[in-house]
N, C-alpha and C. Protein backbone atom coordinates (compact mmCIF):
# COMPACT_ATOMS: atom_id res chain seq x y z
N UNK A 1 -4.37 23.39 -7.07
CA UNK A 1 -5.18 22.19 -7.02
C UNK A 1 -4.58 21.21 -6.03
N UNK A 2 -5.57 20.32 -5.29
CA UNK A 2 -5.43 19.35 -4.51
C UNK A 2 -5.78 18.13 -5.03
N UNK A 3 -4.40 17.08 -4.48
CA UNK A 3 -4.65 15.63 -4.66
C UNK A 3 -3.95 14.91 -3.62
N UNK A 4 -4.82 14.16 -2.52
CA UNK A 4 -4.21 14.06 -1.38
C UNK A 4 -5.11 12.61 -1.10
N UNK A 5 -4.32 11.69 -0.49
CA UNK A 5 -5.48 10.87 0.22
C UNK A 5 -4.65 9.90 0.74
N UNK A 6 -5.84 9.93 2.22
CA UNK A 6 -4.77 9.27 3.39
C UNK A 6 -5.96 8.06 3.85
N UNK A 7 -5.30 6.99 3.76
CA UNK A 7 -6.06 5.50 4.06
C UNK A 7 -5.33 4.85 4.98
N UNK A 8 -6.61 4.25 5.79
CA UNK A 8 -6.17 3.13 6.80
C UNK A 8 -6.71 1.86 6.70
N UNK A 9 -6.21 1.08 6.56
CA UNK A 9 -6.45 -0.34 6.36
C UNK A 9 -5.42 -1.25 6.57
N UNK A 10 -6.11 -2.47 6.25
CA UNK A 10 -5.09 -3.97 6.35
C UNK A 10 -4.79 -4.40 4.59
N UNK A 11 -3.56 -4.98 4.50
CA UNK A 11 -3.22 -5.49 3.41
C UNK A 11 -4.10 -6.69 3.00
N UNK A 12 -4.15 -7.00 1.56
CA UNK A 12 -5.33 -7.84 1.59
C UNK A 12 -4.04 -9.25 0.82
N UNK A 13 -3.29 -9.15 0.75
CA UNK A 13 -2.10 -10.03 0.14
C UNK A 13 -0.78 -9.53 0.57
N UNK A 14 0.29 -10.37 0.22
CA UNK A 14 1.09 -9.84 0.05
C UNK A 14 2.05 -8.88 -0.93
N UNK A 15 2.34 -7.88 -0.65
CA UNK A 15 2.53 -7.33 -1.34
C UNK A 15 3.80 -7.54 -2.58
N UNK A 16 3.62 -7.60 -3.68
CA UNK A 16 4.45 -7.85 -4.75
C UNK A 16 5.62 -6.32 -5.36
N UNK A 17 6.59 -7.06 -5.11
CA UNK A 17 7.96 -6.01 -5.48
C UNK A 17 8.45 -6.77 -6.89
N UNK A 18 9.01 -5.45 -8.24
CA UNK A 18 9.07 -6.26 -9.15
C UNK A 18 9.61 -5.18 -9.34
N UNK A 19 10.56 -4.68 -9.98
CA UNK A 19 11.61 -4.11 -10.71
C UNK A 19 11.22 -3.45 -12.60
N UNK A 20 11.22 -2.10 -12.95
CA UNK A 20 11.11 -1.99 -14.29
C UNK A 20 12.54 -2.40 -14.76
N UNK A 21 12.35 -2.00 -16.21
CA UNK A 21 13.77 -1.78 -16.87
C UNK A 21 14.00 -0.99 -16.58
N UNK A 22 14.23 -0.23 -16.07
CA UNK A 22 15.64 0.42 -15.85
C UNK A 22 15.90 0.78 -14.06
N UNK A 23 15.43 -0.42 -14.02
CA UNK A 23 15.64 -0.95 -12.40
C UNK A 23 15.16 -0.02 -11.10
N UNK A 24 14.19 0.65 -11.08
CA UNK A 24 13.13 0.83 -10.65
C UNK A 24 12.05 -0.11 -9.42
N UNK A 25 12.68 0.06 -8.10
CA UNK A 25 11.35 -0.65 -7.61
C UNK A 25 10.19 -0.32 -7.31
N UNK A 26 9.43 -1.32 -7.70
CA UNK A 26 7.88 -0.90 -7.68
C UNK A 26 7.29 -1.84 -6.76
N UNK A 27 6.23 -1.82 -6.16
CA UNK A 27 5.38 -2.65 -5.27
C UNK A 27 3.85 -2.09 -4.97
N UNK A 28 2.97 -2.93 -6.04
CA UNK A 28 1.74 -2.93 -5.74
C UNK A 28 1.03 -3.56 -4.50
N UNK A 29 0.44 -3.13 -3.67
CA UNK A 29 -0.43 -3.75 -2.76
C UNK A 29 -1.80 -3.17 -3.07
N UNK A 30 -2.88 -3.96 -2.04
CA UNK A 30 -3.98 -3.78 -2.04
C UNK A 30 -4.78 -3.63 -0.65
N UNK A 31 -5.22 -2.35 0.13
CA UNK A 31 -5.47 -1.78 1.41
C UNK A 31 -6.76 -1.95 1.47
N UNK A 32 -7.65 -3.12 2.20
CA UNK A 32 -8.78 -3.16 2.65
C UNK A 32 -9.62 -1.88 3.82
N UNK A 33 -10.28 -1.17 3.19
CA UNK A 33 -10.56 0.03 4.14
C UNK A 33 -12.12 -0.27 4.25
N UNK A 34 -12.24 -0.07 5.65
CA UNK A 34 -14.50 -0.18 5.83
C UNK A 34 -14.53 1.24 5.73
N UNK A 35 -16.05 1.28 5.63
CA UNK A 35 -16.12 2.20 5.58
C UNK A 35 -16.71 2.99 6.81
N UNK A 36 -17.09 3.89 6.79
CA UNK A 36 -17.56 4.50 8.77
C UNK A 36 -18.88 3.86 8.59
N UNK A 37 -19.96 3.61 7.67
CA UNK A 37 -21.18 3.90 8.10
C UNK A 37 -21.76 2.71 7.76
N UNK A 38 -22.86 1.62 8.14
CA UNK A 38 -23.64 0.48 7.71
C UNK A 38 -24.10 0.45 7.04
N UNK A 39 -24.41 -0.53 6.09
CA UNK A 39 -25.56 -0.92 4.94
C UNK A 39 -26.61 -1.18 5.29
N UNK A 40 -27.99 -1.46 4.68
CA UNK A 40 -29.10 -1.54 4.91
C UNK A 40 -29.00 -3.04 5.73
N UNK A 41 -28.14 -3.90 5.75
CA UNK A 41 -28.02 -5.14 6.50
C UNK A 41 -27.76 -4.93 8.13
N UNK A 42 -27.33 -3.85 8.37
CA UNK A 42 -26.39 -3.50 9.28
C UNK A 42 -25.17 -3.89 9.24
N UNK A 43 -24.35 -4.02 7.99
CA UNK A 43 -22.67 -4.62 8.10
C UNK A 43 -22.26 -3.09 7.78
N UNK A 44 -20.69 -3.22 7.97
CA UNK A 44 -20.15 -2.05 7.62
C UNK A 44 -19.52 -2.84 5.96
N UNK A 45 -19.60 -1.90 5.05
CA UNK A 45 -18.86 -2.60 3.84
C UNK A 45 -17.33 -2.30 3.60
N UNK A 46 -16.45 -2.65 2.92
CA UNK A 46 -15.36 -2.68 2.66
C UNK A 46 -14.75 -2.34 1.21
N UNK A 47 -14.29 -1.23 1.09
CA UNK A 47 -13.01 -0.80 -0.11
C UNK A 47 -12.36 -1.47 -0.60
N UNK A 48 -11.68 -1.88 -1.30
CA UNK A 48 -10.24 -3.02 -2.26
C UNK A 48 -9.81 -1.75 -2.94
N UNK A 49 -8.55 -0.97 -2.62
CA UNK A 49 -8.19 0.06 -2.50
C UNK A 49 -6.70 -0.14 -3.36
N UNK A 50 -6.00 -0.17 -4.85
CA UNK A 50 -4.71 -0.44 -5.23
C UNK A 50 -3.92 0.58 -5.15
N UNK A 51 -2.86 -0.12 -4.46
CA UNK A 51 -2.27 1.14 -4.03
C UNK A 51 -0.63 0.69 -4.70
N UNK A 52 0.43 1.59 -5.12
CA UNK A 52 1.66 1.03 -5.57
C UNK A 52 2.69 2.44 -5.18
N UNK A 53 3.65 2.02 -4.92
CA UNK A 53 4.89 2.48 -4.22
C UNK A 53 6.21 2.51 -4.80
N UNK A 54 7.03 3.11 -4.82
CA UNK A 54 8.16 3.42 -6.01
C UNK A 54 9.61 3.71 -4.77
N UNK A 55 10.45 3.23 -6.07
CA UNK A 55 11.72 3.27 -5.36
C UNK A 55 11.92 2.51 -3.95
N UNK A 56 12.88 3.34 -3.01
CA UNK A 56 13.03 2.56 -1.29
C UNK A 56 11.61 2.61 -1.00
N UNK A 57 10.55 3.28 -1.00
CA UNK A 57 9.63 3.15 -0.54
C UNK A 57 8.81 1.62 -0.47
N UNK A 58 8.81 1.32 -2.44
CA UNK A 58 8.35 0.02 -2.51
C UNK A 58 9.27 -0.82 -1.93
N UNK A 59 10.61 -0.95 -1.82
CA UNK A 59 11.24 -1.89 -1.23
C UNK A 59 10.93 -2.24 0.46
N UNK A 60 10.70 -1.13 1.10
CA UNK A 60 10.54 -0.73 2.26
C UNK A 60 8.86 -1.62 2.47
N UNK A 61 8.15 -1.25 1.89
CA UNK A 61 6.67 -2.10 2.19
C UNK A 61 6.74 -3.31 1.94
N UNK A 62 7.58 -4.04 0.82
CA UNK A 62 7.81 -5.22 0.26
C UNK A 62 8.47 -6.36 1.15
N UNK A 63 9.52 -5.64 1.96
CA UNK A 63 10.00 -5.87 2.96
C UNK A 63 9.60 -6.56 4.39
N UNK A 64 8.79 -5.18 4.58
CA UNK A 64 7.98 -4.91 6.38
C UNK A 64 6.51 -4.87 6.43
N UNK A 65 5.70 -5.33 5.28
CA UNK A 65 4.62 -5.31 5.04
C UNK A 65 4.05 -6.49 5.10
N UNK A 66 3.02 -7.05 5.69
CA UNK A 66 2.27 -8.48 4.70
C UNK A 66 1.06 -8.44 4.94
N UNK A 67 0.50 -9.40 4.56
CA UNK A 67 -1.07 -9.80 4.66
C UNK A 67 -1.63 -10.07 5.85
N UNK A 68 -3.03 -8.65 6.12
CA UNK A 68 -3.50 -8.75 6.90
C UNK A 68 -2.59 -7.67 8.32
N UNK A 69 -1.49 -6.74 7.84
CA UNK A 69 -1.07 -6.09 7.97
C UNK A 69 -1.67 -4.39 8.59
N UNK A 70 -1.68 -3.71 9.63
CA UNK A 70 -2.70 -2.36 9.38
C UNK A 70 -1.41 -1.59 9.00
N UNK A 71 -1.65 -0.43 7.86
CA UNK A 71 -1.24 0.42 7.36
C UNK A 71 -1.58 1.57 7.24
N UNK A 72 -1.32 2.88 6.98
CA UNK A 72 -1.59 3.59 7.10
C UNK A 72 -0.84 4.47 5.79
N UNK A 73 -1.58 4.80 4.32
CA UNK A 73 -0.77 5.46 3.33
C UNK A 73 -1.34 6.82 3.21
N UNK A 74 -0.05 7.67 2.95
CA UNK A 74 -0.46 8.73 2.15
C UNK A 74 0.09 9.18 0.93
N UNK A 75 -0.66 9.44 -0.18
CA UNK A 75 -0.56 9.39 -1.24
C UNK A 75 -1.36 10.14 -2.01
N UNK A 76 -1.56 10.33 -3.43
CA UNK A 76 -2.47 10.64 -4.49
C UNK A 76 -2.85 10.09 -5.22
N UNK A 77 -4.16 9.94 -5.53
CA UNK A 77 -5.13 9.47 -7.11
C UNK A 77 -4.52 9.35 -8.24
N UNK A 78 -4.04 8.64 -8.53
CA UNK A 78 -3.71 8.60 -10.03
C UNK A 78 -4.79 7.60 -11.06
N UNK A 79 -5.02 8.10 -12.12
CA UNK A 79 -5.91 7.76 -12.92
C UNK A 79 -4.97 7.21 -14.56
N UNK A 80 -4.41 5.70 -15.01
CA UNK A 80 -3.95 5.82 -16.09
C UNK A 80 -4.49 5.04 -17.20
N UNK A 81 -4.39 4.93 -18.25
CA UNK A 81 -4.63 3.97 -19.30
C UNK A 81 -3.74 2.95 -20.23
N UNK A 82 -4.07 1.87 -20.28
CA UNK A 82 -3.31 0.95 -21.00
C UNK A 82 -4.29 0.23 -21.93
N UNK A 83 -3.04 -0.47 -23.29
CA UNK A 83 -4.10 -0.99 -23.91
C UNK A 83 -3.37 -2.40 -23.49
N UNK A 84 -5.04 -3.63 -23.16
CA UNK A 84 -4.10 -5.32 -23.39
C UNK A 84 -3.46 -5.28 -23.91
N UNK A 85 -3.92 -7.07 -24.04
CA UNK A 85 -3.23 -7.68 -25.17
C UNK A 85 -4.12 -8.28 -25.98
N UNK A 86 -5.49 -7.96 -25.60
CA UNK A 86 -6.19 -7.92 -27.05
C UNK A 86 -6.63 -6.47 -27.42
N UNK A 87 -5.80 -5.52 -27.06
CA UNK A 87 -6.27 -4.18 -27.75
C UNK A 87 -6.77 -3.49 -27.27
N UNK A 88 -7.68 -4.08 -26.07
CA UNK A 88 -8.98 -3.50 -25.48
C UNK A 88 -7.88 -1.99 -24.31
N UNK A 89 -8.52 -1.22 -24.65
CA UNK A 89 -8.27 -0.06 -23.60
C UNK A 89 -8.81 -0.11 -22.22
N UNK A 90 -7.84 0.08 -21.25
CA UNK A 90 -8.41 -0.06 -19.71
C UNK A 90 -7.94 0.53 -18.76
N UNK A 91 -8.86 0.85 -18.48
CA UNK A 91 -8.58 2.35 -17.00
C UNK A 91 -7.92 1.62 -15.81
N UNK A 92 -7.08 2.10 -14.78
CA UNK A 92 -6.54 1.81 -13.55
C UNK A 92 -6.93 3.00 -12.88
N UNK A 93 -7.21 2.98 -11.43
CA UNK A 93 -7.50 3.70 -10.77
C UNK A 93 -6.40 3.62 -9.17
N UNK A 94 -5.41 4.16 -9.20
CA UNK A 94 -4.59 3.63 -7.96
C UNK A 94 -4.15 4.72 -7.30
N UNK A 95 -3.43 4.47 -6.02
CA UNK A 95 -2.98 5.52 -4.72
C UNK A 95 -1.84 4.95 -5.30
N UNK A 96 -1.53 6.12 -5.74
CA UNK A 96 0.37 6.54 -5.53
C UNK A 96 0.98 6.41 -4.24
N UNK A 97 1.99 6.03 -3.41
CA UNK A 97 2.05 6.16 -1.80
C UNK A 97 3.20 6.94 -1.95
N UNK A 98 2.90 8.01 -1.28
CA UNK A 98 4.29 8.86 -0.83
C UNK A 98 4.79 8.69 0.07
N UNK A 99 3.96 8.61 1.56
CA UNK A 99 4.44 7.92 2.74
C UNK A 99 3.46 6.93 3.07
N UNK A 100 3.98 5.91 4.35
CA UNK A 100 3.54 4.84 4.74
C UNK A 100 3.43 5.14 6.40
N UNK A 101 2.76 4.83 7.20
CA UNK A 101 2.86 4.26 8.44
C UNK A 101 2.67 3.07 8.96
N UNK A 102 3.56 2.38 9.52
CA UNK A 102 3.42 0.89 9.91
C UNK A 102 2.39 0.53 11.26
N UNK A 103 1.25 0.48 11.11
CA UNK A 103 0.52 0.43 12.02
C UNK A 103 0.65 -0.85 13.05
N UNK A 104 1.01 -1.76 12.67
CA UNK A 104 0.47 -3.34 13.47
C UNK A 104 1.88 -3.31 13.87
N UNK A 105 1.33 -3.85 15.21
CA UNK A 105 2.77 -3.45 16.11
C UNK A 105 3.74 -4.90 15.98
N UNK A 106 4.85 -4.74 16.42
CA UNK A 106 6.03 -5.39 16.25
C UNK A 106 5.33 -7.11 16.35
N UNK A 107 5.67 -7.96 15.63
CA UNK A 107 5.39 -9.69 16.08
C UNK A 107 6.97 -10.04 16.58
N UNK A 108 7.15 -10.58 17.69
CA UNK A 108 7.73 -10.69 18.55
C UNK A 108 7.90 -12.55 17.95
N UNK A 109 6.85 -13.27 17.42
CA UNK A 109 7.24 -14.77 17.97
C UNK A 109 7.28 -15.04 15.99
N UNK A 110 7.44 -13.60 15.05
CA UNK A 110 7.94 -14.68 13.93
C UNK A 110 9.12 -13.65 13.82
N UNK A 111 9.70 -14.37 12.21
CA UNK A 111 11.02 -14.92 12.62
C UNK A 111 11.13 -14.07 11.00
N UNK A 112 12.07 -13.45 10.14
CA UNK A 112 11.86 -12.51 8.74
C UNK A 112 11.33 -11.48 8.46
N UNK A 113 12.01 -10.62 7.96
CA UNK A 113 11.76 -9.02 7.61
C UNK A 113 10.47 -9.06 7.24
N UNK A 114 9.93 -10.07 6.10
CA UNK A 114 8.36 -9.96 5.90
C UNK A 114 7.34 -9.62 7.08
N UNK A 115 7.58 -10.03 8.27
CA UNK A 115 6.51 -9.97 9.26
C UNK A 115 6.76 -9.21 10.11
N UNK A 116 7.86 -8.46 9.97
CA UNK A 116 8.50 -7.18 10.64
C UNK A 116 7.79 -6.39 10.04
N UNK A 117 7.68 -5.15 11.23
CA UNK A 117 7.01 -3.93 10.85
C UNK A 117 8.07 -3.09 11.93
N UNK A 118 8.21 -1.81 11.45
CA UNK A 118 8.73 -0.83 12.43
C UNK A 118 7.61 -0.29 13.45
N UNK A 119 8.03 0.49 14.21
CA UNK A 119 7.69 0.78 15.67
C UNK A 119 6.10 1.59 15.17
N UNK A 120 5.04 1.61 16.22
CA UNK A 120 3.75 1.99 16.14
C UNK A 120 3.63 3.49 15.22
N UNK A 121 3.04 3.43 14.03
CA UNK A 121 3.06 4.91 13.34
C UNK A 121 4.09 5.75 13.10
N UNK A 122 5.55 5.20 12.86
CA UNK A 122 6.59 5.82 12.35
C UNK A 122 6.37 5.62 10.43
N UNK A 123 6.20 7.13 10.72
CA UNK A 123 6.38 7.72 9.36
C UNK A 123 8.02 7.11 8.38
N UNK A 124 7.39 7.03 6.96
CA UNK A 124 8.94 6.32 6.45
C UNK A 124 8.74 7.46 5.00
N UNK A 125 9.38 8.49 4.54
CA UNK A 125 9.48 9.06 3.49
C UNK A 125 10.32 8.85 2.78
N UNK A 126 10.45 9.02 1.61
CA UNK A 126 10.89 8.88 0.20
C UNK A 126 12.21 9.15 0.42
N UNK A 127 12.89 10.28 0.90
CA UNK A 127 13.56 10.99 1.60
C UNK A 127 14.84 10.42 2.46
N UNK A 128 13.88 9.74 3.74
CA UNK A 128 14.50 9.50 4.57
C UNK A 128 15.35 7.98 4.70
N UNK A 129 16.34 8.10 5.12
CA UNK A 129 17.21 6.77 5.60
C UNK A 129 16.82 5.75 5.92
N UNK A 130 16.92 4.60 5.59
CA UNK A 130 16.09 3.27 6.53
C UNK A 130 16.31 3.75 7.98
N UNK A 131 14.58 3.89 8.55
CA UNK A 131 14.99 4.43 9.70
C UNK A 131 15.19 3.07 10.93
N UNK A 132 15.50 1.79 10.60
CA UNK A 132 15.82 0.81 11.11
C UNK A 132 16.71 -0.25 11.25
């Protein structure tokens, strides 16, 4: 069986890094993707796509990522359930990210890792070393 899915978009916030117990980083973002084809208006419409990232990875986007950002994830569907906090049961629907590509090229005139991005479409895996 296959579970694969590769998105391109811009960040729609910044992305939030937050730590479990047992110290775990995590970082949810959210990847604005159009879609290829027009609506009956002639607009193209747009995805709100949650996507969350684990370990160096999330640190790594949390980092070199921000709003309004192009990205490029690959990842899998995950489908989970939680109950509130009034009881009520509720579905999440999110992209796991296994890898990232930093699409939006280097900003030269700001100034913090937040608005840093690495070099055009360098791949960053789970795996691999800060490659920067």
């Amino acid at each position: 069986m296959l579970n694969r899915v590769v998105l391109i978009g811009r960040l729609t916030r910044e992305p939030e890094l937050r730590y479990s117990p047992s110290g775990v980083a995590v970082t949810n973002f959210t990847l604005a993707v159009e879609r290829k084809f027009k609506n009956a208006q002639g607009e193209k419409e747009t995805d709100f796509i949650p996507c969350v990232a684990f370990k160096q990875l999330a640190e790594l986007v949390a980092n070199y990522l921000s709003k309004g950002k192009l990205a490029s994830v690959d990842g899998r569907i995950q489908v989970r359930t939680y109950n509130d906090k009034d009881g009520q049961k509720r579905w999440v629907t999110e992209i796991v990210v296994e890898d990232v590509h930093f699409l939006s090229p280097k900003d030269a005139s700001s100034s913090g890792a937040s608005n840093s991005s690495s070099s055009l479409g360098h791949e960053v895996n789970l795996d691999d070393d800060i490659p920067f």
